[in-house]
N, C-alpha and C. Protein backbone atom coordinates (compact mmCIF):
# COMPACT_ATOMS: atom_id res chain seq x y z
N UNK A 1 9.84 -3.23 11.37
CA UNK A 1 9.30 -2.68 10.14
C UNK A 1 8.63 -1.34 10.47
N UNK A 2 9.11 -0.57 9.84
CA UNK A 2 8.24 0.94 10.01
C UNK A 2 7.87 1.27 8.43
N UNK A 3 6.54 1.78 8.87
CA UNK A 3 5.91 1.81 7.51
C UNK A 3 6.22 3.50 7.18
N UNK A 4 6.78 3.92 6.07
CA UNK A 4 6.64 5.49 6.03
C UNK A 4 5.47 6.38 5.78
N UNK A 5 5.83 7.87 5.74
CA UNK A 5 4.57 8.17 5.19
C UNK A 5 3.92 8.18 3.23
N UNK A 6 5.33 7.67 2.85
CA UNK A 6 4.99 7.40 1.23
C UNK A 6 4.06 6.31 1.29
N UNK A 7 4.32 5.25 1.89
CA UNK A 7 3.22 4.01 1.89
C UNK A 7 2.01 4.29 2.74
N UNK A 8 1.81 4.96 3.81
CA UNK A 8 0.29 5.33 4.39
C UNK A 8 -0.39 6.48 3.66
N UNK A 9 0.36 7.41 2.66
CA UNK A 9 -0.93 8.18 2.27
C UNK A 9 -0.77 7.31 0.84
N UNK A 10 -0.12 6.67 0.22
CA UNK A 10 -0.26 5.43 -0.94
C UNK A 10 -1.86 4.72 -0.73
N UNK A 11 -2.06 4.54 0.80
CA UNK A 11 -3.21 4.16 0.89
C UNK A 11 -4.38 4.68 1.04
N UNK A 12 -4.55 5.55 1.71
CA UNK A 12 -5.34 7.07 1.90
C UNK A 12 -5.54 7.36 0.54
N UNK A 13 -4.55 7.38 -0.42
CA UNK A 13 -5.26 8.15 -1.64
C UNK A 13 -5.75 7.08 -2.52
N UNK A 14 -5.46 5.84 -2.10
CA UNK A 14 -6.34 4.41 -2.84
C UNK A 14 -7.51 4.81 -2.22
N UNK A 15 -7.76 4.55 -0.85
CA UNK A 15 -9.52 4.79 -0.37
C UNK A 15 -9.89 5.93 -0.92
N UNK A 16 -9.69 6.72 -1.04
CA UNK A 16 -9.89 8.55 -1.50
C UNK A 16 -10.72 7.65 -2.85
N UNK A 17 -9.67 7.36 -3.62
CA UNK A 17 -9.93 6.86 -4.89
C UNK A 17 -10.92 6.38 -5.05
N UNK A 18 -10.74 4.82 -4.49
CA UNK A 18 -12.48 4.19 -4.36
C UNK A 18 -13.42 4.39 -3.79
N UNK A 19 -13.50 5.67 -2.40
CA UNK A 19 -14.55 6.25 -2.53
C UNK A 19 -15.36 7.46 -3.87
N UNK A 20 -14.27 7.64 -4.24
CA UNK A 20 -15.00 8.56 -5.55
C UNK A 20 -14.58 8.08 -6.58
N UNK A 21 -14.82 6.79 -7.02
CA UNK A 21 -14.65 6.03 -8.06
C UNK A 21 -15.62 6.10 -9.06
N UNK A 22 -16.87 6.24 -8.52
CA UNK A 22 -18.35 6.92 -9.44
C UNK A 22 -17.87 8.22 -10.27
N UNK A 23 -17.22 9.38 -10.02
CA UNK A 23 -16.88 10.71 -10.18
C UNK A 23 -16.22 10.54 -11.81
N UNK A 24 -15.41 9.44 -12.11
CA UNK A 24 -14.81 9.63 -13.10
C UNK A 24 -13.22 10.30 -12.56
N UNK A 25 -12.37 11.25 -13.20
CA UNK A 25 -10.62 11.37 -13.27
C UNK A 25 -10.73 12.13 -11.96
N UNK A 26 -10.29 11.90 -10.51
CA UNK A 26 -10.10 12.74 -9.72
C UNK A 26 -8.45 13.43 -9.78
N UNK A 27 -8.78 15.10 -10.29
CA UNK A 27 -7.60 15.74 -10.29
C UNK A 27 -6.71 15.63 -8.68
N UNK A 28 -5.60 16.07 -8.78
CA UNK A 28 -4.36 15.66 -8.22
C UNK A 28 -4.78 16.55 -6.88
N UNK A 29 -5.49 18.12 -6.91
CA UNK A 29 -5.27 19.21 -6.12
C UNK A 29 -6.82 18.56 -5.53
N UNK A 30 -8.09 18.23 -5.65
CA UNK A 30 -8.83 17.33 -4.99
C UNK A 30 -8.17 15.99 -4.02
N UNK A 31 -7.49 15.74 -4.64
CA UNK A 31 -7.32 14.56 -3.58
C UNK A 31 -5.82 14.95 -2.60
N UNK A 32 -5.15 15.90 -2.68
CA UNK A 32 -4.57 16.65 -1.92
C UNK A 32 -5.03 17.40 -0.77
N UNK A 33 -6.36 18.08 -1.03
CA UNK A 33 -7.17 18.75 -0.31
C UNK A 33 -7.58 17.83 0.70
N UNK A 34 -8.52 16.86 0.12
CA UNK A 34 -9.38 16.32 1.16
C UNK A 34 -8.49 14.75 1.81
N UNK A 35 -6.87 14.86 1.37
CA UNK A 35 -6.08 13.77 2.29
C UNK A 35 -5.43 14.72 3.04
N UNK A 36 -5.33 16.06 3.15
CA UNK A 36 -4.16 17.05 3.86
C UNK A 36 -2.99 16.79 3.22
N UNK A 37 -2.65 16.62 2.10
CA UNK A 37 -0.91 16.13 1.82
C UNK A 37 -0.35 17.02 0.83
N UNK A 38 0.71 16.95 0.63
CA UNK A 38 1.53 18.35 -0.02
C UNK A 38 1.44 17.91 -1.38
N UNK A 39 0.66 18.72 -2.33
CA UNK A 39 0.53 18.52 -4.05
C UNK A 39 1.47 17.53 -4.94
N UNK A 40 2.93 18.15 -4.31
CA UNK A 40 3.95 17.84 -4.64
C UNK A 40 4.58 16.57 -4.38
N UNK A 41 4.57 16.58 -2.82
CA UNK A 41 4.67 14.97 -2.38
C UNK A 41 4.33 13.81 -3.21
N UNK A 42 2.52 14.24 -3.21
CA UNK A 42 1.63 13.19 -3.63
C UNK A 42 1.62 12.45 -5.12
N UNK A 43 2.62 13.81 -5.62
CA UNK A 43 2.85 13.58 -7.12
C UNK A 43 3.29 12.29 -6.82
N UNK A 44 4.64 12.07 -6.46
CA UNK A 44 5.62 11.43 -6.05
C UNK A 44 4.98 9.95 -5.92
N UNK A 45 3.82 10.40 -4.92
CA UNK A 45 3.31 8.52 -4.82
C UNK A 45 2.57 8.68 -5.89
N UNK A 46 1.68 9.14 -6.40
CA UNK A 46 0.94 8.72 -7.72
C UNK A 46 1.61 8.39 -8.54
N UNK A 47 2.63 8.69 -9.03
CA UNK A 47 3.72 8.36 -10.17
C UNK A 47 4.04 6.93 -9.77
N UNK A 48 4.13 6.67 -8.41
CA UNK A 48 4.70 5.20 -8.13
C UNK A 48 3.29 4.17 -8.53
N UNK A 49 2.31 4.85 -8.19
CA UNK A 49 1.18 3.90 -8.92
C UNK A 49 0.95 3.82 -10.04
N UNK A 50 0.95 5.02 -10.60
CA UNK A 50 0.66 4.95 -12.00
C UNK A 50 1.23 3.79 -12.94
N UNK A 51 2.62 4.06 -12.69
CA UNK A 51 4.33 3.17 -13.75
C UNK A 51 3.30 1.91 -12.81
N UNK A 52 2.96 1.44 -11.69
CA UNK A 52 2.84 0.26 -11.64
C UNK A 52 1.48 -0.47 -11.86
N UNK A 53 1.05 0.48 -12.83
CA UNK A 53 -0.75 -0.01 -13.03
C UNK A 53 -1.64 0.44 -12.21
N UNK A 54 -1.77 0.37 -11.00
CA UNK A 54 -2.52 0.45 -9.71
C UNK A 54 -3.71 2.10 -10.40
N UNK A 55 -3.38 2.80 -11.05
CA UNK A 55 -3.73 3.90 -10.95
C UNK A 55 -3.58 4.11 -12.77
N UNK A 56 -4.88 5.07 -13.10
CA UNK A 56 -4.63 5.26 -14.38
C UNK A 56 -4.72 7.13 -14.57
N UNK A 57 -3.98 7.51 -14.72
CA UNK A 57 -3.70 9.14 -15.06
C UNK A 57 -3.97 9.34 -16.51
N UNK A 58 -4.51 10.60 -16.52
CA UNK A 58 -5.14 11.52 -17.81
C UNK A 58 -4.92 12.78 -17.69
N UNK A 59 -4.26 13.18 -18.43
CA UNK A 59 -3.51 14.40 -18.18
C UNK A 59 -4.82 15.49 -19.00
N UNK A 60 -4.14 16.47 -18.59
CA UNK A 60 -5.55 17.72 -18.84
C UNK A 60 -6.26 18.56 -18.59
N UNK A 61 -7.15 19.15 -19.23
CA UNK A 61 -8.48 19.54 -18.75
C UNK A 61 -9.59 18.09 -18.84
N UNK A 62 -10.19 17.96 -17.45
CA UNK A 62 -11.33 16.75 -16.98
C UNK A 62 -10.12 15.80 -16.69
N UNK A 63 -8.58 15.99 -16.62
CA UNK A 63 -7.85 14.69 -16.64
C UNK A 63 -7.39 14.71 -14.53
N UNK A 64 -7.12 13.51 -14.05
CA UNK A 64 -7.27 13.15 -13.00
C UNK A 64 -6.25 12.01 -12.70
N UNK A 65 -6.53 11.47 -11.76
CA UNK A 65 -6.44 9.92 -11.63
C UNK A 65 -7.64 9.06 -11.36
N UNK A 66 -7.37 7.81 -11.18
CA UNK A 66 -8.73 6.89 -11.04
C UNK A 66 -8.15 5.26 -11.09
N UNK A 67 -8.85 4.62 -10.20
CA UNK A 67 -8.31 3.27 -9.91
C UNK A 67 -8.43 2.57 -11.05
N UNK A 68 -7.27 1.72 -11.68
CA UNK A 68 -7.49 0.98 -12.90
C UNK A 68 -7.64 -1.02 -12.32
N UNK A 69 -8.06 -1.08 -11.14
CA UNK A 69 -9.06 -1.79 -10.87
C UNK A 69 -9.90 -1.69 -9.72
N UNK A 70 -11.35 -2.79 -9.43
CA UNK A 70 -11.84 -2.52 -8.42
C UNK A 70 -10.83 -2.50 -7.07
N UNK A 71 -11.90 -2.25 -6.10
CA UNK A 71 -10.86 -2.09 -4.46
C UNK A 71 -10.73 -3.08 -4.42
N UNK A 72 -11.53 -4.14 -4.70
CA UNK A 72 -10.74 -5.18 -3.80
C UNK A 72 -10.33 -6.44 -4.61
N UNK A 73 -9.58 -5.50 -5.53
CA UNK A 73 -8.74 -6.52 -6.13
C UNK A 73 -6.79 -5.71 -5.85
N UNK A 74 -7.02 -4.78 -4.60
CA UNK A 74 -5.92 -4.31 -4.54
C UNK A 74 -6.02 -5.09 -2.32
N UNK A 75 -4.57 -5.11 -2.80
CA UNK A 75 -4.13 -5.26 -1.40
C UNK A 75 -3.42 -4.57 -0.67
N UNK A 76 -3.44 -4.38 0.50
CA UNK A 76 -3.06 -3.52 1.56
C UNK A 76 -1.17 -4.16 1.59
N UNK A 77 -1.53 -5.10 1.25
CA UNK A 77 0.49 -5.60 1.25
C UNK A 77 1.42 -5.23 -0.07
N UNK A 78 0.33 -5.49 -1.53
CA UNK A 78 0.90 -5.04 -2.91
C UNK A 78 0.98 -3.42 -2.95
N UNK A 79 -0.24 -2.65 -2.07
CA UNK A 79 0.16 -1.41 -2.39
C UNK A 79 1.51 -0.97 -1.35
N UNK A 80 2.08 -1.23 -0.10
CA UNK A 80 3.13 -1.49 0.71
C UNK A 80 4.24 -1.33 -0.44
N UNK A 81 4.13 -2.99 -0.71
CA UNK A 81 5.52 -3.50 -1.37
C UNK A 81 5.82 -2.79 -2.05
N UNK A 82 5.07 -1.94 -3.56
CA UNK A 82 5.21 -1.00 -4.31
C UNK A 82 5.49 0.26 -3.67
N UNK A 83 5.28 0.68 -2.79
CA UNK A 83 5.59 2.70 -2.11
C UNK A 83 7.01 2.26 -1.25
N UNK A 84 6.74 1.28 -0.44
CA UNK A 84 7.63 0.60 0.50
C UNK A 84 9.28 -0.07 -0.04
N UNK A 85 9.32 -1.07 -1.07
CA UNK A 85 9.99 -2.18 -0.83
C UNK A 85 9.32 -3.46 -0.20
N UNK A 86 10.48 -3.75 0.34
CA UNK A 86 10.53 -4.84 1.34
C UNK A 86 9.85 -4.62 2.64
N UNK A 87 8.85 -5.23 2.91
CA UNK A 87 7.99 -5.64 4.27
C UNK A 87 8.56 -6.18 5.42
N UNK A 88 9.98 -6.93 5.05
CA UNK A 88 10.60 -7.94 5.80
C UNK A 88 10.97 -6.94 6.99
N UNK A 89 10.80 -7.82 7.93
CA UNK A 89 11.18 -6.88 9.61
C UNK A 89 12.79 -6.85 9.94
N UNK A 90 13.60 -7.95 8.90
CA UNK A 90 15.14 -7.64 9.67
C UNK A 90 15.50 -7.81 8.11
N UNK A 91 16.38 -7.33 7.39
CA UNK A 91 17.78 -7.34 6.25
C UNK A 91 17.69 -8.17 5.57
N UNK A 92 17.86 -9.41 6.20
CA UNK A 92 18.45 -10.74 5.53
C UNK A 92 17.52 -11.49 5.24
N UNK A 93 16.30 -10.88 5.45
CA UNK A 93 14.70 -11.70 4.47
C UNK A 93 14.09 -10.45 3.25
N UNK A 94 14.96 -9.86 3.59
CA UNK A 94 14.94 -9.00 2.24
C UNK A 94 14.45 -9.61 0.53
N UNK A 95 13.85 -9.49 0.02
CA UNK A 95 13.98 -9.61 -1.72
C UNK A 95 15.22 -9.98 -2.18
N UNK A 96 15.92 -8.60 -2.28
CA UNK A 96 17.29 -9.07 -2.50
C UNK A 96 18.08 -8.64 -1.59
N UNK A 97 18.34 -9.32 -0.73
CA UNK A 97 19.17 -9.52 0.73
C UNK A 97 20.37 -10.32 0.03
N UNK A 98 21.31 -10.00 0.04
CA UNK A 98 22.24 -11.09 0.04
C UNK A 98 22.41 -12.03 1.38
N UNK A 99 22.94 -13.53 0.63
CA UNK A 99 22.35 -14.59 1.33
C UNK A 99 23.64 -14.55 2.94
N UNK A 100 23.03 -14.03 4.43
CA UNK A 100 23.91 -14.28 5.18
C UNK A 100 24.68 -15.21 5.29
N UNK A 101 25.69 -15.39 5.34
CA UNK A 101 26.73 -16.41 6.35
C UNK A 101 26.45 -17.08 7.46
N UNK A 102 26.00 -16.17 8.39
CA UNK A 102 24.96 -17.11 9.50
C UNK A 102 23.83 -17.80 9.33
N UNK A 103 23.23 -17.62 8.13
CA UNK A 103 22.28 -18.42 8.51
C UNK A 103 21.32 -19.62 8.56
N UNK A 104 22.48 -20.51 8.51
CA UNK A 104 22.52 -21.65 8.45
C UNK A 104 22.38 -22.06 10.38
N UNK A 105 23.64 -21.19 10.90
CA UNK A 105 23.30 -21.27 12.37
C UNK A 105 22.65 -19.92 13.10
N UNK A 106 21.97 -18.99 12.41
CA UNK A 106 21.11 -18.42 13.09
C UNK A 106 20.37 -18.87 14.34
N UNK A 107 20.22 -18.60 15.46
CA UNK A 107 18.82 -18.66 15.98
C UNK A 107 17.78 -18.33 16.21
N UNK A 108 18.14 -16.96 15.66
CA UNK A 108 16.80 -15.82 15.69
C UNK A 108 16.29 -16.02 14.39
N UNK A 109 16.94 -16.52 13.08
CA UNK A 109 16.09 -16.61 11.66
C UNK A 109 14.69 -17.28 11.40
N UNK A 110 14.55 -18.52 12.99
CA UNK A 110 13.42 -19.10 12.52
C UNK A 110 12.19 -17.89 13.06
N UNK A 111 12.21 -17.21 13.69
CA UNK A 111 11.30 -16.24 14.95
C UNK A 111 11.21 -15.43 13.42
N UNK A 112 12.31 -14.59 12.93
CA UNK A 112 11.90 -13.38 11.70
C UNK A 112 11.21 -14.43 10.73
N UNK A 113 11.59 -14.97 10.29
CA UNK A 113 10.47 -15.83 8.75
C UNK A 113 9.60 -15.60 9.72
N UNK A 114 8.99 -16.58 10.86
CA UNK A 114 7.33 -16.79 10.85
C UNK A 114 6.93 -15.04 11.01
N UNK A 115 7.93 -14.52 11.52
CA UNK A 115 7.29 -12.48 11.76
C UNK A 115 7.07 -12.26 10.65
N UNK A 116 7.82 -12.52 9.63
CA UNK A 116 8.35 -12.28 8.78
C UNK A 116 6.58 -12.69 7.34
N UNK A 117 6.19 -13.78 7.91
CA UNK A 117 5.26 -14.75 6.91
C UNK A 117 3.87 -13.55 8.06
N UNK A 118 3.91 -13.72 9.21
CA UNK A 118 2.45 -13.23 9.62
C UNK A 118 2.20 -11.57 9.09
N UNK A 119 3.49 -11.09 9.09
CA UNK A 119 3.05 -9.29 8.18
C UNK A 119 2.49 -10.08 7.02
N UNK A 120 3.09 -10.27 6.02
CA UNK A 120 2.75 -10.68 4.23
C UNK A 120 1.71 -11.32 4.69
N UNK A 121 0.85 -12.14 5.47
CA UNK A 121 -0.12 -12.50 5.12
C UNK A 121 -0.99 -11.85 5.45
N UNK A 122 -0.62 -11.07 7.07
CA UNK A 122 -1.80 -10.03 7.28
C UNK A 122 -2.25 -8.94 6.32
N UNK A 123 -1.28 -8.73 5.90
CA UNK A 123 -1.33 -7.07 4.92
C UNK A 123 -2.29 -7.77 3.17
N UNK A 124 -1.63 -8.80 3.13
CA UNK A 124 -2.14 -9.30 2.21
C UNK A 124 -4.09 -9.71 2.10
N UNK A 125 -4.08 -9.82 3.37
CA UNK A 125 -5.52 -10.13 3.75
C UNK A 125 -6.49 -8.87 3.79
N UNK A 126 -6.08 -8.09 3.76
CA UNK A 126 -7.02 -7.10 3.62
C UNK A 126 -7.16 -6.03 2.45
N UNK A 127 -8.53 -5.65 1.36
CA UNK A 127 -8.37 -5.07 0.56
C UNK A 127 -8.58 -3.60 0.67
N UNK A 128 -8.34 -2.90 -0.42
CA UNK A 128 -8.84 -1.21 -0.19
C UNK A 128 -10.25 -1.44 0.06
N UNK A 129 -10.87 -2.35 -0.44
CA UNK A 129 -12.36 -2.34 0.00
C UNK A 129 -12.98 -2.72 1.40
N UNK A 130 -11.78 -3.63 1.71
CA UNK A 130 -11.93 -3.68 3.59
C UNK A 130 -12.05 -2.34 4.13
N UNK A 131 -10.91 -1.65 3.52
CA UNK A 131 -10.56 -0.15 4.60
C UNK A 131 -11.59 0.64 4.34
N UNK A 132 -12.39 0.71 3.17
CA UNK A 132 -13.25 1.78 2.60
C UNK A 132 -14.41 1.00 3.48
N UNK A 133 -14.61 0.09 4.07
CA UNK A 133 -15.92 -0.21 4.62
C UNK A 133 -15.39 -0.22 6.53
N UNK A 134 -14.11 0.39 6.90
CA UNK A 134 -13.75 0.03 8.07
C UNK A 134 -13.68 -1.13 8.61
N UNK A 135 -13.84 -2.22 8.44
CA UNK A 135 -14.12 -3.36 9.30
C UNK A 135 -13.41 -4.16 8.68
N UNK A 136 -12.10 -4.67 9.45
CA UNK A 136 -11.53 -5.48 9.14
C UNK A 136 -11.63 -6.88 9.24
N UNK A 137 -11.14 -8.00 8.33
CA UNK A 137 -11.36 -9.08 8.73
C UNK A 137 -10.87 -9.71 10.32
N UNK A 138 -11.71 -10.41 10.92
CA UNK A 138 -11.37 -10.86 12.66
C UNK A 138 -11.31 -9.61 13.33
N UNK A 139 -12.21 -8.61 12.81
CA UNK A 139 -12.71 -6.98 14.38
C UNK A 139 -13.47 -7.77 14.75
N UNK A 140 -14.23 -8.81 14.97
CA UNK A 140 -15.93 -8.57 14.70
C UNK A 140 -16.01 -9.39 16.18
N UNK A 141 -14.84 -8.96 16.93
CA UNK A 141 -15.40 -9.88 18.38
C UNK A 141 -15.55 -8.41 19.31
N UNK A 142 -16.53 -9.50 20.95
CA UNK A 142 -16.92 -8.37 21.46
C UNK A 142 -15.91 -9.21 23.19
N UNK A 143 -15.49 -8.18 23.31
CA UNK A 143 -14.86 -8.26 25.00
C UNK A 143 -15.83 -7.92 26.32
């Protein structure tokens, strides 16, 4: 699984977001600035949030974007799946994968599901409000 850069600044501009969530509509060329990302690009992922709720746009003068819920009712795996697709690490655990032929006698299929189940649950486990506070769930040991 390689994550692109549509899905890592997808997230960058969620934290952006809920750190200046007090501010009211943060315009498009603010949160370009202070993520480094190309105006244009970013359109690109905001539009993918917007159509999917995640994000509420106001076009204008004072118009912006702004999270249309709290952080941590967003997840680090739903915002993925939406910029991303599919999370799945091989094809054939795809969404819509059509159903292999092998894999009934696969032997590698049982190894991808559980890979396959520990991404979706990890990603799932953590909210924009985890990332906006750094500390993820299970950092908190000392070596």
């Amino acid at each position: 699984m390689l994550v692109s850069t549509r899905g890592r600044y997808a997230l960058r501009v969620m934290i952006d977001l809920a750190e200046h969530q007090g501010e009211g509509y943060i315009p498009l060329k603010e949160i370009a600035e202070r993520q480094e990302i190309s105006e244009k690009y970013l359109e690109n992922i905001l539009k993918i949030l917007v159509r999917n709720k995640v994000l509420i746009g106001l076009r204008g003068k004072g118009g912006g974007y702004r999270l249309a819920k709290s952080p941590d009712l967003y997840t680090v795996g739903s915002i993925l799946r939406m910029t991303e697709g599919s999370l799945a690490p091989v094809a054939c655990l795809a969404e819509d994968a059509e159903r292999c032929s092998r894999m009934a006698s696969c032997p590698t299929l049982p190894m991808w599901t559980k890979l396959d189940k520990m991404i979706t649950e990890f990603f799932d486990s953590i909210t924009i409000a985890d990332l906006m506070s750094s500390s993820l769930p299970g950092d908190n040991y000392v070596i």
